[in-house]
PDB file of N, CA and C in Angstrom:
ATOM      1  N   UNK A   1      53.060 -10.046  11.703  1.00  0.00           N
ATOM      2  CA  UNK A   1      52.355  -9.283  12.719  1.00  0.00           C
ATOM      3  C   UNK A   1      50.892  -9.743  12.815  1.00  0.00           C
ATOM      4  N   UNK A   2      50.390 -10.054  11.591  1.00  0.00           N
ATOM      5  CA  UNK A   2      48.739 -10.634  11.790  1.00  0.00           C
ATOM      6  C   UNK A   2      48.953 -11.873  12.892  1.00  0.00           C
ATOM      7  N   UNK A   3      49.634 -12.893  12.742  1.00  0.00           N
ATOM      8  CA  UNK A   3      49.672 -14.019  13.061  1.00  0.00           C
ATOM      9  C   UNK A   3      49.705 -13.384  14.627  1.00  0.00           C
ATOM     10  N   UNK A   4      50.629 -12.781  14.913  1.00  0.00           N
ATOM     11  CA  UNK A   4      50.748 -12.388  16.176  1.00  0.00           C
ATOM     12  C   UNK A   4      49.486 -12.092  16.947  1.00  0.00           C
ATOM     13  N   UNK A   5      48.882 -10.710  16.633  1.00  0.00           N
ATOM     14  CA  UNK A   5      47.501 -10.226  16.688  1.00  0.00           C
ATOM     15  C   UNK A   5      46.542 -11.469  17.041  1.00  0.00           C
ATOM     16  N   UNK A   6      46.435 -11.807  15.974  1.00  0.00           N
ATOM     17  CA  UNK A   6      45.234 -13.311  15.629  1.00  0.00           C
ATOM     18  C   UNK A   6      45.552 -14.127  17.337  1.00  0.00           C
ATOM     19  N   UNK A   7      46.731 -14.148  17.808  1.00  0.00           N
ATOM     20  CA  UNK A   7      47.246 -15.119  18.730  1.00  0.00           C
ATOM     21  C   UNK A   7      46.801 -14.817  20.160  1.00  0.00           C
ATOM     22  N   UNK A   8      47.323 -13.269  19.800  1.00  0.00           N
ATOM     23  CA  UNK A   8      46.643 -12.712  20.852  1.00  0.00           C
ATOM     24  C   UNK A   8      45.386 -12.230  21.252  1.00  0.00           C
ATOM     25  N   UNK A   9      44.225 -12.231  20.706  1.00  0.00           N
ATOM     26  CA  UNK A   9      42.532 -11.498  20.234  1.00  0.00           C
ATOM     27  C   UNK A   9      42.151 -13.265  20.900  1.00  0.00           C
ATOM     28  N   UNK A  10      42.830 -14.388  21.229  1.00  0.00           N
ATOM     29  CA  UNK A  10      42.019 -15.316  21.981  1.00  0.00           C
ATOM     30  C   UNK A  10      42.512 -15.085  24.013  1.00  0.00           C
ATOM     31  N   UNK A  11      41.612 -15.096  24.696  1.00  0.00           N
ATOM     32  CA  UNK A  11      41.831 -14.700  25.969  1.00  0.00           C
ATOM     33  C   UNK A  11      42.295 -16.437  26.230  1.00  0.00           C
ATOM     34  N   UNK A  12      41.326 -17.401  25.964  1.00  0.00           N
ATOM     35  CA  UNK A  12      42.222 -18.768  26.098  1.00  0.00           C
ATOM     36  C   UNK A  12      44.175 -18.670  26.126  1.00  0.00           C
ATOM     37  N   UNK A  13      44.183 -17.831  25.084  1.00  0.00           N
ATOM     38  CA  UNK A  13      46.032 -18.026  24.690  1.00  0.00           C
ATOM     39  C   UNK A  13      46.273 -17.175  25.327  1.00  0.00           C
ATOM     40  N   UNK A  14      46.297 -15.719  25.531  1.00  0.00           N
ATOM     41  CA  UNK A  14      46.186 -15.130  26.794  1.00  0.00           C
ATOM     42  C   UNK A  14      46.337 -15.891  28.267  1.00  0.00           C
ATOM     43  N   UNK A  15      45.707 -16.145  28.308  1.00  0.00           N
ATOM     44  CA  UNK A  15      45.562 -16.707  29.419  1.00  0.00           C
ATOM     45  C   UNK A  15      47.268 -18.249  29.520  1.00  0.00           C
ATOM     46  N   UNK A  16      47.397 -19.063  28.307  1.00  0.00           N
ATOM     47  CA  UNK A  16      48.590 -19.718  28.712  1.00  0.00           C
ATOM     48  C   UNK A  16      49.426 -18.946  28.620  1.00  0.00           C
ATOM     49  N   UNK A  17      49.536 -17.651  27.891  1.00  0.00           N
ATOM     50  CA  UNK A  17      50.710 -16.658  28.234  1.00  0.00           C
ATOM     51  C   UNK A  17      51.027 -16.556  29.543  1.00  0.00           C
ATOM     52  N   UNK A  18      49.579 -16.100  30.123  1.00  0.00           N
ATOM     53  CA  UNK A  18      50.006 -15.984  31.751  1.00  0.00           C
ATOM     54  C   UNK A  18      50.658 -16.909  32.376  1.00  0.00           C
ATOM     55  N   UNK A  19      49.999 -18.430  32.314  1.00  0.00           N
ATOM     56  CA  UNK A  19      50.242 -18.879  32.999  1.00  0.00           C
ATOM     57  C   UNK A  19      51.965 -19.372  32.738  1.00  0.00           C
ATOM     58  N   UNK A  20      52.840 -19.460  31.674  1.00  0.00           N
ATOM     59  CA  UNK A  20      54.013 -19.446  31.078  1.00  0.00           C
ATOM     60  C   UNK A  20      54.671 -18.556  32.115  1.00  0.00           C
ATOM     61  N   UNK A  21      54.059 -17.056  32.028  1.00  0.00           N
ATOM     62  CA  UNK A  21      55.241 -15.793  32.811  1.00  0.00           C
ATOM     63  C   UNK A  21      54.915 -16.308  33.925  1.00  0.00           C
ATOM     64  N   UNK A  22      54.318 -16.546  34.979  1.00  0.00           N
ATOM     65  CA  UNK A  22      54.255 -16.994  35.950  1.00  0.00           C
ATOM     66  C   UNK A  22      55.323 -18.177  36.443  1.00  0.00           C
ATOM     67  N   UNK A  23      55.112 -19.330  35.707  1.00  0.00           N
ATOM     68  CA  UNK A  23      56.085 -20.356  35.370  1.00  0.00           C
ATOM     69  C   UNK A  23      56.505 -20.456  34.243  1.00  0.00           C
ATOM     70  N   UNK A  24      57.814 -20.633  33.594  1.00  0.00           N
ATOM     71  CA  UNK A  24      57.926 -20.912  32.414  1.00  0.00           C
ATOM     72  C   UNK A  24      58.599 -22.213  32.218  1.00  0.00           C
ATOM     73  N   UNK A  25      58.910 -22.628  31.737  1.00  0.00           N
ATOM     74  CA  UNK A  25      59.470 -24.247  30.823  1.00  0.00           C
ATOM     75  C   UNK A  25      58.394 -25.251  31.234  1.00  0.00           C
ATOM     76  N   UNK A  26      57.124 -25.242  30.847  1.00  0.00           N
ATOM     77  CA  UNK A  26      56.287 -26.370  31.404  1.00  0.00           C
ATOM     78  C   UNK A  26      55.610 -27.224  30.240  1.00  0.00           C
ATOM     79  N   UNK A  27      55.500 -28.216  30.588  1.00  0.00           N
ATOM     80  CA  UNK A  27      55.423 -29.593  29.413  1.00  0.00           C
ATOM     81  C   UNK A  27      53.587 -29.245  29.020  1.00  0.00           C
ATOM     82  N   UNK A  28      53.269 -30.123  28.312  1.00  0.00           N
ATOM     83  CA  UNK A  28      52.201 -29.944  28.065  1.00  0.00           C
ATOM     84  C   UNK A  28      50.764 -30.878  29.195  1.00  0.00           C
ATOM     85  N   UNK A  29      51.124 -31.642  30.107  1.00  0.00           N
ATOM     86  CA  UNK A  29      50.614 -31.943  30.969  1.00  0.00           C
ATOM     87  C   UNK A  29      50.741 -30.852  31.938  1.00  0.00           C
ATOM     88  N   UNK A  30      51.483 -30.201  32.120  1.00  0.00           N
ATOM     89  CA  UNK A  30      51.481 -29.180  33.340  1.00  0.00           C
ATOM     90  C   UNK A  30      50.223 -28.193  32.988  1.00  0.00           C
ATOM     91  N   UNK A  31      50.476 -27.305  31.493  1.00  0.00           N
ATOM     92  CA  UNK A  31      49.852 -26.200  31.242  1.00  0.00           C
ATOM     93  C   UNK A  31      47.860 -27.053  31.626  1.00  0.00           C
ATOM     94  N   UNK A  32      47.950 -28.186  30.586  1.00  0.00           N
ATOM     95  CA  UNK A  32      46.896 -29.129  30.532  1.00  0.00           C
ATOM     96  C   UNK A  32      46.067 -29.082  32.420  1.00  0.00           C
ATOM     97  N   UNK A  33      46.620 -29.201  33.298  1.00  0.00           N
ATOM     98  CA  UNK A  33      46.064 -29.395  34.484  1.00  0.00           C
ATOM     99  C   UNK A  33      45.890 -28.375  34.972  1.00  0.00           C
ATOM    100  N   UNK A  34      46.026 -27.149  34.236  1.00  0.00           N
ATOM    101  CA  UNK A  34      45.901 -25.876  34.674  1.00  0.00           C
ATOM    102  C   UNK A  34      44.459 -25.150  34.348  1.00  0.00           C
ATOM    103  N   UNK A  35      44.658 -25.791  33.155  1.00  0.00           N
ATOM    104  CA  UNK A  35      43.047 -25.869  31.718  1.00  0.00           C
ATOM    105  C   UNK A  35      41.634 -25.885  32.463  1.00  0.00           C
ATOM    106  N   UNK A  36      40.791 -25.399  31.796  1.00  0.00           N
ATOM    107  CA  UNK A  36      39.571 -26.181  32.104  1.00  0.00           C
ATOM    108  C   UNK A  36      39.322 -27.124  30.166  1.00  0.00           C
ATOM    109  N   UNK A  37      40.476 -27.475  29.882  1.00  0.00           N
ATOM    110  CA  UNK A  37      39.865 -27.834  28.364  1.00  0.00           C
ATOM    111  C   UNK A  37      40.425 -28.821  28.246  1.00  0.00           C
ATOM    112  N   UNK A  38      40.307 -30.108  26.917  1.00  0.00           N
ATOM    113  CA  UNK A  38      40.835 -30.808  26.512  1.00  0.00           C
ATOM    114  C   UNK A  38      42.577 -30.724  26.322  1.00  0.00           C
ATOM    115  N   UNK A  39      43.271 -31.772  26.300  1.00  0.00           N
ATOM    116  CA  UNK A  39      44.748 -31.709  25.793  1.00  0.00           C
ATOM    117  C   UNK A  39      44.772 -31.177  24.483  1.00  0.00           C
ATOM    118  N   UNK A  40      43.702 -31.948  23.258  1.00  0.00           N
ATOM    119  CA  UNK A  40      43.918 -31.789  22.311  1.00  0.00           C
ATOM    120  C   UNK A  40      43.543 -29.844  22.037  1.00  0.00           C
ATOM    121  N   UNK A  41      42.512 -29.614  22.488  1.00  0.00           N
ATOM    122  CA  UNK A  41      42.071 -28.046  22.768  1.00  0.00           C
ATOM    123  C   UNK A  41      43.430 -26.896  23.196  1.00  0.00           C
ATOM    124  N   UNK A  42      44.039 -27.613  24.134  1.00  0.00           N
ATOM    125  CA  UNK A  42      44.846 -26.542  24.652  1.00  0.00           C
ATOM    126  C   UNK A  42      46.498 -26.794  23.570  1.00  0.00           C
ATOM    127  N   UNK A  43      46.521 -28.021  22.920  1.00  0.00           N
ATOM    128  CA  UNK A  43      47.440 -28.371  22.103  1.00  0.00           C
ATOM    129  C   UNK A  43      47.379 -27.226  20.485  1.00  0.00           C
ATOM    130  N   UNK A  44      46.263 -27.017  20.065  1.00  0.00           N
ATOM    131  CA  UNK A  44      45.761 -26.443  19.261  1.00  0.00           C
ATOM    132  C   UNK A  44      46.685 -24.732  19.433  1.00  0.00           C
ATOM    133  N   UNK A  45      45.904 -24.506  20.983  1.00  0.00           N
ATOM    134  CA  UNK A  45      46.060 -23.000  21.019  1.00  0.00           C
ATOM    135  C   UNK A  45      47.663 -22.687  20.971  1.00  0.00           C
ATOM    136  N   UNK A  46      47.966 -23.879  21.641  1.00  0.00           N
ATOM    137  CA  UNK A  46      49.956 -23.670  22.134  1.00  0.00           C
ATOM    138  C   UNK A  46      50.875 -23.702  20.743  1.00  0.00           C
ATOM    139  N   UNK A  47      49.782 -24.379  18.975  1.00  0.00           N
ATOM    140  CA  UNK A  47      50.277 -24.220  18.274  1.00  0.00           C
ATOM    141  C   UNK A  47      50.719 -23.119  17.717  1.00  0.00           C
ATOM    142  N   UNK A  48      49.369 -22.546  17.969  1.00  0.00           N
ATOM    143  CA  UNK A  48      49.007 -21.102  17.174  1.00  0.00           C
ATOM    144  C   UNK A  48      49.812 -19.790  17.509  1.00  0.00           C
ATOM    145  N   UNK A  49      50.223 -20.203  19.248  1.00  0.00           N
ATOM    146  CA  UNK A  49      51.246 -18.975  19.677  1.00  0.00           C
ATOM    147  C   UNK A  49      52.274 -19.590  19.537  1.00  0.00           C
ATOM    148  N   UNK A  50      52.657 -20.901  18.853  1.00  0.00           N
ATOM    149  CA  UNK A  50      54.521 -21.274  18.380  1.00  0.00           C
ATOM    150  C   UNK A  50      54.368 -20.512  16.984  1.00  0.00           C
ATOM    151  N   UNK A  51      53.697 -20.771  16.307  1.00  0.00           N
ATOM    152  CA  UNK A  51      53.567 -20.178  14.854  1.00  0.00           C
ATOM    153  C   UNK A  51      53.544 -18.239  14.750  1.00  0.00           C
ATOM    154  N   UNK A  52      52.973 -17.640  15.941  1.00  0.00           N
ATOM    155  CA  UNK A  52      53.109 -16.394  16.239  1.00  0.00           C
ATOM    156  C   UNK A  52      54.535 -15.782  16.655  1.00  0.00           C
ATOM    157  N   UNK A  53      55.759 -17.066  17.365  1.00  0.00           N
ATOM    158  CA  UNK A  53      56.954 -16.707  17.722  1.00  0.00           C
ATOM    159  C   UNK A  53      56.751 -15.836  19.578  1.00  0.00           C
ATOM    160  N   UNK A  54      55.739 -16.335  20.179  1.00  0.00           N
ATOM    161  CA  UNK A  54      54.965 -16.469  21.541  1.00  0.00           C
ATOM    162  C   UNK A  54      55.611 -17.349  22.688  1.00  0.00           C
ATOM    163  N   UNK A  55      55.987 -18.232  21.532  1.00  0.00           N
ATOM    164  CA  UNK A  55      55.640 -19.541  22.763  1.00  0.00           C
ATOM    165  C   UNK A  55      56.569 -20.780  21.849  1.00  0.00           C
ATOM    166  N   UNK A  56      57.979 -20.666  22.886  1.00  0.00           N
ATOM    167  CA  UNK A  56      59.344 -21.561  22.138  1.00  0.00           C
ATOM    168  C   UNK A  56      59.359 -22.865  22.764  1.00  0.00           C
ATOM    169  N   UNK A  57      59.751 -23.879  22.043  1.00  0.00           N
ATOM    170  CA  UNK A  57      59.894 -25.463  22.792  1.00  0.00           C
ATOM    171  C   UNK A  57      61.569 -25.869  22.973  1.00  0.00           C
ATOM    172  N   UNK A  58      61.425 -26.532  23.675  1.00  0.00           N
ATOM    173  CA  UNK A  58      62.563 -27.115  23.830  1.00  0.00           C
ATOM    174  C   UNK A  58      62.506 -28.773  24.245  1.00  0.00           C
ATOM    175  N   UNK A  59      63.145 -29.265  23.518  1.00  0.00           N
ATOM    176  CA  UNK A  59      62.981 -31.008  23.794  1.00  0.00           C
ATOM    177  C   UNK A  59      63.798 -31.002  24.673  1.00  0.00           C
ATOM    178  N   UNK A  60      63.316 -32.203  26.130  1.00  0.00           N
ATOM    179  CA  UNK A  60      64.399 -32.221  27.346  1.00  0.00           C
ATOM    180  C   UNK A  60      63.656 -33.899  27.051  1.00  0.00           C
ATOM    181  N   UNK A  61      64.765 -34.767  26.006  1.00  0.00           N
ATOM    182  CA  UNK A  61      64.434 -36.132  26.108  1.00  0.00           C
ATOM    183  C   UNK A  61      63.261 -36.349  25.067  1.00  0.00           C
ATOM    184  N   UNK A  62      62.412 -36.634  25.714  1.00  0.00           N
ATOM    185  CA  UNK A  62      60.974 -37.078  25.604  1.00  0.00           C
ATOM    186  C   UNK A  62      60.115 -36.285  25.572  1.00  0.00           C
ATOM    187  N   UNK A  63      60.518 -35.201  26.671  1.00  0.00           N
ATOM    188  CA  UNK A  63      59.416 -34.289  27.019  1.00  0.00           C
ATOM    189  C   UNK A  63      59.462 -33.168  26.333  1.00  0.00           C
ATOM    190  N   UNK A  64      58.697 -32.079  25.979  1.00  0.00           N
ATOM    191  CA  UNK A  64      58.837 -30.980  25.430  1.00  0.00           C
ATOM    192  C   UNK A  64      58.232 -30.065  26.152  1.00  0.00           C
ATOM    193  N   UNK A  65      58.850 -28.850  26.291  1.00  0.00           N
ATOM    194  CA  UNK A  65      58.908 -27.998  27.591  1.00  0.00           C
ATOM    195  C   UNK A  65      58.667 -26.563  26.583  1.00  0.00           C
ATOM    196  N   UNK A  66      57.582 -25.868  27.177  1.00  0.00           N
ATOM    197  CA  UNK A  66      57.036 -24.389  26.415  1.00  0.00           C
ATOM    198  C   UNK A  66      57.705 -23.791  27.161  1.00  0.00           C
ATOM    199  N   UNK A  67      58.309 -22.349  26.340  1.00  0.00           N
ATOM    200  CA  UNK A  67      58.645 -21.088  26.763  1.00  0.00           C
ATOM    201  C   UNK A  67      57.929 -20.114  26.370  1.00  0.00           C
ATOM    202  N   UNK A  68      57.746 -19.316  27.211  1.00  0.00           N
ATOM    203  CA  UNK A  68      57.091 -17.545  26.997  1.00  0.00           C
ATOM    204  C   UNK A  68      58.174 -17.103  25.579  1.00  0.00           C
ATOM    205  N   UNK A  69      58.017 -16.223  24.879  1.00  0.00           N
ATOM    206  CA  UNK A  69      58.992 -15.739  24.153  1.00  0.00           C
ATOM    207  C   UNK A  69      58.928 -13.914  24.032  1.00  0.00           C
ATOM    208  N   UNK A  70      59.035 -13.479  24.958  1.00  0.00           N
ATOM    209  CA  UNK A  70      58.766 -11.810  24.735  1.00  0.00           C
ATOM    210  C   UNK A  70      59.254 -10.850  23.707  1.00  0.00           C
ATOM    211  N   UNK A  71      59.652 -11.622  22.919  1.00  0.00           N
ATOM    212  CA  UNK A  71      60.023 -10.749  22.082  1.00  0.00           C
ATOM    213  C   UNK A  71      59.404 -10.090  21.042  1.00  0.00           C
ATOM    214  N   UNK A  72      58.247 -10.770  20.632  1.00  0.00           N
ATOM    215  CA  UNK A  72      56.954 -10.331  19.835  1.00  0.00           C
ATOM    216  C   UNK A  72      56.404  -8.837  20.630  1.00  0.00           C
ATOM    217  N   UNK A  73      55.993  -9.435  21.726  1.00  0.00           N
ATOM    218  CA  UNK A  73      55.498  -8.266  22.618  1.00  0.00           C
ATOM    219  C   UNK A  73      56.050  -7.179  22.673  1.00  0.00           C
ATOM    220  N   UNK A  74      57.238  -7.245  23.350  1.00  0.00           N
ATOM    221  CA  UNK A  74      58.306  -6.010  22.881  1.00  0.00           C
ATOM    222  C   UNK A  74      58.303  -5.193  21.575  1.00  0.00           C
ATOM    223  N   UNK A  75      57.926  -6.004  20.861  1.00  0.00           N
ATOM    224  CA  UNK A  75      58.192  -5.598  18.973  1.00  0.00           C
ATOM    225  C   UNK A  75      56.660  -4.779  18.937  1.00  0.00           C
ATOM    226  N   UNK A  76      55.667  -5.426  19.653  1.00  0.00           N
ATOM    227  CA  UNK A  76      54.199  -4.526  19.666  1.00  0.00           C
ATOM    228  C   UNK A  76      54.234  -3.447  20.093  1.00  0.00           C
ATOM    229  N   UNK A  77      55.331  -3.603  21.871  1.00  0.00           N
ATOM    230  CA  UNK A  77      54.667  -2.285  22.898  1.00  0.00           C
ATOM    231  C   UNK A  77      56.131  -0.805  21.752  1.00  0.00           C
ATOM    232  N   UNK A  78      56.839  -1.542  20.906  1.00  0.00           N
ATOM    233  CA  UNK A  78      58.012  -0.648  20.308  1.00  0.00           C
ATOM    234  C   UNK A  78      56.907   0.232  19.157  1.00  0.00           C
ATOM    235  N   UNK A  79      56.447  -0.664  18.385  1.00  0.00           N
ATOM    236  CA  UNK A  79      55.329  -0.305  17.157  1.00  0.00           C
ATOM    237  C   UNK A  79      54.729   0.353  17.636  1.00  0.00           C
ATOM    238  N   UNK A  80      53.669   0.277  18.430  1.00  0.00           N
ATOM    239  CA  UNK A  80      52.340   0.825  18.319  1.00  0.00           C
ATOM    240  C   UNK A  80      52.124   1.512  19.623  1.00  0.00           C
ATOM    241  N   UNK A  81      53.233   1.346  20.906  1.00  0.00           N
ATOM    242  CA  UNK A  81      52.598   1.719  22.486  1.00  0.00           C
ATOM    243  C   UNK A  81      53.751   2.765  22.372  1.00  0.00           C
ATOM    244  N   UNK A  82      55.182   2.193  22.357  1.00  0.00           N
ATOM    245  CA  UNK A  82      55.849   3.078  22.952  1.00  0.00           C
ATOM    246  C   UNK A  82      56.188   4.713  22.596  1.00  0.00           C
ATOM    247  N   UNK A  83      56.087   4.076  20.884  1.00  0.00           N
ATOM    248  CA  UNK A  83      56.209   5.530  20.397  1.00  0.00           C
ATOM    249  C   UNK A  83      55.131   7.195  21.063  1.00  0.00           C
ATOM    250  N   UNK A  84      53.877   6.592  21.852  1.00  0.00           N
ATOM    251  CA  UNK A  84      53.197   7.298  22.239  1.00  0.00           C
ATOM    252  C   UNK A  84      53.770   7.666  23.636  1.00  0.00           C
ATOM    253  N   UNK A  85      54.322   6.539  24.339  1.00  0.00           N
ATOM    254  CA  UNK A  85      54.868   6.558  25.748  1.00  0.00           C
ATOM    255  C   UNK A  85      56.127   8.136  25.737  1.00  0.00           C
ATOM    256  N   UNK A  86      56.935   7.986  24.336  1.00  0.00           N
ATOM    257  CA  UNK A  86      57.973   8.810  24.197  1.00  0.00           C
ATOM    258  C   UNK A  86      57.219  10.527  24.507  1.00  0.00           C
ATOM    259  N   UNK A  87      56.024  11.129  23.626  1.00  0.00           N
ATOM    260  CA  UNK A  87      56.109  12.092  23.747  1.00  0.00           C
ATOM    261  C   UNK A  87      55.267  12.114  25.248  1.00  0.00           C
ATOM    262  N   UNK A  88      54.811  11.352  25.550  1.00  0.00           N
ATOM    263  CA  UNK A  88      54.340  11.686  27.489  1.00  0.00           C
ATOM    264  C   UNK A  88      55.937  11.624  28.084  1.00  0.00           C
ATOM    265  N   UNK A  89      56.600  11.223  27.984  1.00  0.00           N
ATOM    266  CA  UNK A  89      57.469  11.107  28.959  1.00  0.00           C
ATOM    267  C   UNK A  89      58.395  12.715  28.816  1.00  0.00           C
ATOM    268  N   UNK A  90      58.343  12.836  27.267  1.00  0.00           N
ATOM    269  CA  UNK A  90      59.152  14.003  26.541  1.00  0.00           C
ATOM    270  C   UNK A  90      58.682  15.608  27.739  1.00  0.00           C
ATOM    271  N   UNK A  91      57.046  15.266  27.709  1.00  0.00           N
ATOM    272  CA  UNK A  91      56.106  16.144  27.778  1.00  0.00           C
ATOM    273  C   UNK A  91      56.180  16.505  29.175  1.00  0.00           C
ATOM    274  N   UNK A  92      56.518  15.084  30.577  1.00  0.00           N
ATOM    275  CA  UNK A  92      56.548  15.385  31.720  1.00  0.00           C
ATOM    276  C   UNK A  92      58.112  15.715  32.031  1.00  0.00           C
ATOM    277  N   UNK A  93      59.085  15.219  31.214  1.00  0.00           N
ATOM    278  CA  UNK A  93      60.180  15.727  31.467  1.00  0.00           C
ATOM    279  C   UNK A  93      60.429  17.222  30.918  1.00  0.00           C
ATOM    280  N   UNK A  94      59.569  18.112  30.298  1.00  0.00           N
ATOM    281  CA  UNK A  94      60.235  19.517  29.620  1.00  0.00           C
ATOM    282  C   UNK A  94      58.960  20.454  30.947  1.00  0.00           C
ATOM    283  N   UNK A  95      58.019  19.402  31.662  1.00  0.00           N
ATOM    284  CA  UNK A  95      57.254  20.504  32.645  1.00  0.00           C
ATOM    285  C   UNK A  95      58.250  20.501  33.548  1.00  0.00           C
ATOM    286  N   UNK A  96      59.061  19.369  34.229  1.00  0.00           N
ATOM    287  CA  UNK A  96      59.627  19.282  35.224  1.00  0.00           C
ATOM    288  C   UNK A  96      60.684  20.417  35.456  1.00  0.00           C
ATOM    289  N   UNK A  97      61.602  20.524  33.891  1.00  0.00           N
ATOM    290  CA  UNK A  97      62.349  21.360  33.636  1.00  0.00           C
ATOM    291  C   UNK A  97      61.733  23.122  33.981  1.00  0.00           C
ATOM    292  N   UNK A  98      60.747  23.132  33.285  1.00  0.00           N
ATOM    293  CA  UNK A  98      59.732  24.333  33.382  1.00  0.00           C
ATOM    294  C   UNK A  98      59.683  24.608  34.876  1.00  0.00           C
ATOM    295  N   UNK A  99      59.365  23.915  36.003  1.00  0.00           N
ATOM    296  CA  UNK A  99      58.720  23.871  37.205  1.00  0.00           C
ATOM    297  C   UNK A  99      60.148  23.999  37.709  1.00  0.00           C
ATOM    298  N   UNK A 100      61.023  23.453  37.623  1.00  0.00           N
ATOM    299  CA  UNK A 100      62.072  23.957  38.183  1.00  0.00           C
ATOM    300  C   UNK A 100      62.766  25.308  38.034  1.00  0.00           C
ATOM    301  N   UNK A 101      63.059  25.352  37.098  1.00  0.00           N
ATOM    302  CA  UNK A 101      63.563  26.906  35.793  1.00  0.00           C
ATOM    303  C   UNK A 101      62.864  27.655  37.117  1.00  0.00           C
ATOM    304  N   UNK A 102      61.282  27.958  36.890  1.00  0.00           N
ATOM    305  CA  UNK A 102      60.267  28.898  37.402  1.00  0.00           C
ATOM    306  C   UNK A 102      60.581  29.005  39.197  1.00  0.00           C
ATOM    307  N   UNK A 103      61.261  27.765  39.820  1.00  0.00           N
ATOM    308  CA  UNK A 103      61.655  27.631  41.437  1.00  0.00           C
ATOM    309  C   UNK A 103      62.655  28.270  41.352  1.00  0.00           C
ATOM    310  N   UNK A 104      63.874  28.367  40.707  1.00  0.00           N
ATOM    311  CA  UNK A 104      64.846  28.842  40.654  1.00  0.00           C
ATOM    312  C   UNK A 104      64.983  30.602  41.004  1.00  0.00           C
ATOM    313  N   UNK A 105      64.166  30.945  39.786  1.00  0.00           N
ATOM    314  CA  UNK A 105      63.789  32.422  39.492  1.00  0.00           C
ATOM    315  C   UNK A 105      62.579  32.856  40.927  1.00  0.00           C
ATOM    316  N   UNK A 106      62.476  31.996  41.940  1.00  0.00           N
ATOM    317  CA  UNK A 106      61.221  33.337  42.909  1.00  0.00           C
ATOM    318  C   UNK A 106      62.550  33.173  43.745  1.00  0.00           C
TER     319      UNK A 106
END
């Protein structure tokens, strides 16, 4: 989970996240012309989110082609977001109930 974090706290890697969900399977000249940075610069960052489990390769030949990998994310918004999402949702679904119950009865 640090590694993850760490991966994400750079807006640079952020930012090839985006540009991945937007397009995904793109070589490292693609992401590169997208850059305002060096190959070797943006090679660095694309390591750091393979090592986070971010950002999957696939060899086609010669070329090697990045994937988004959402499954980290998912594992964050499950940890730390959703469990909060549950009692709002709990909370607007038992008013709804309430607000109805109360229509019923005038």
């Amino acid at each position: 989970m640090d590694k993850l974090f760490k991966a994400l706290a750079d807006g640079t890697r952020r930012q090839l996240l985006d540009i991945l969900f937007a397009n995904n399977g793109q070589s490292l000249s693609e992401l590169c012309a997208q850059m305002t940075m060096s190959r070797q610069a943006v090679t660095k960052h694309l390591l750091l989110l393979e090592e986070a489990n971010l950002v999957t390769v696939v060899w086609h030949g010669r070329e090697k082609l990045h994937y988004l990998n959402p499954v980290p994310i998912g594992e964050i918004y499950e940890r730390w977001i959703g469990k909060f999402d549950r009692h709002r949702i709990e909370a607007l679904h038992n008013l709804k109930q309430a607000l109805e119950e109360d229509s019923k009865h005038e």
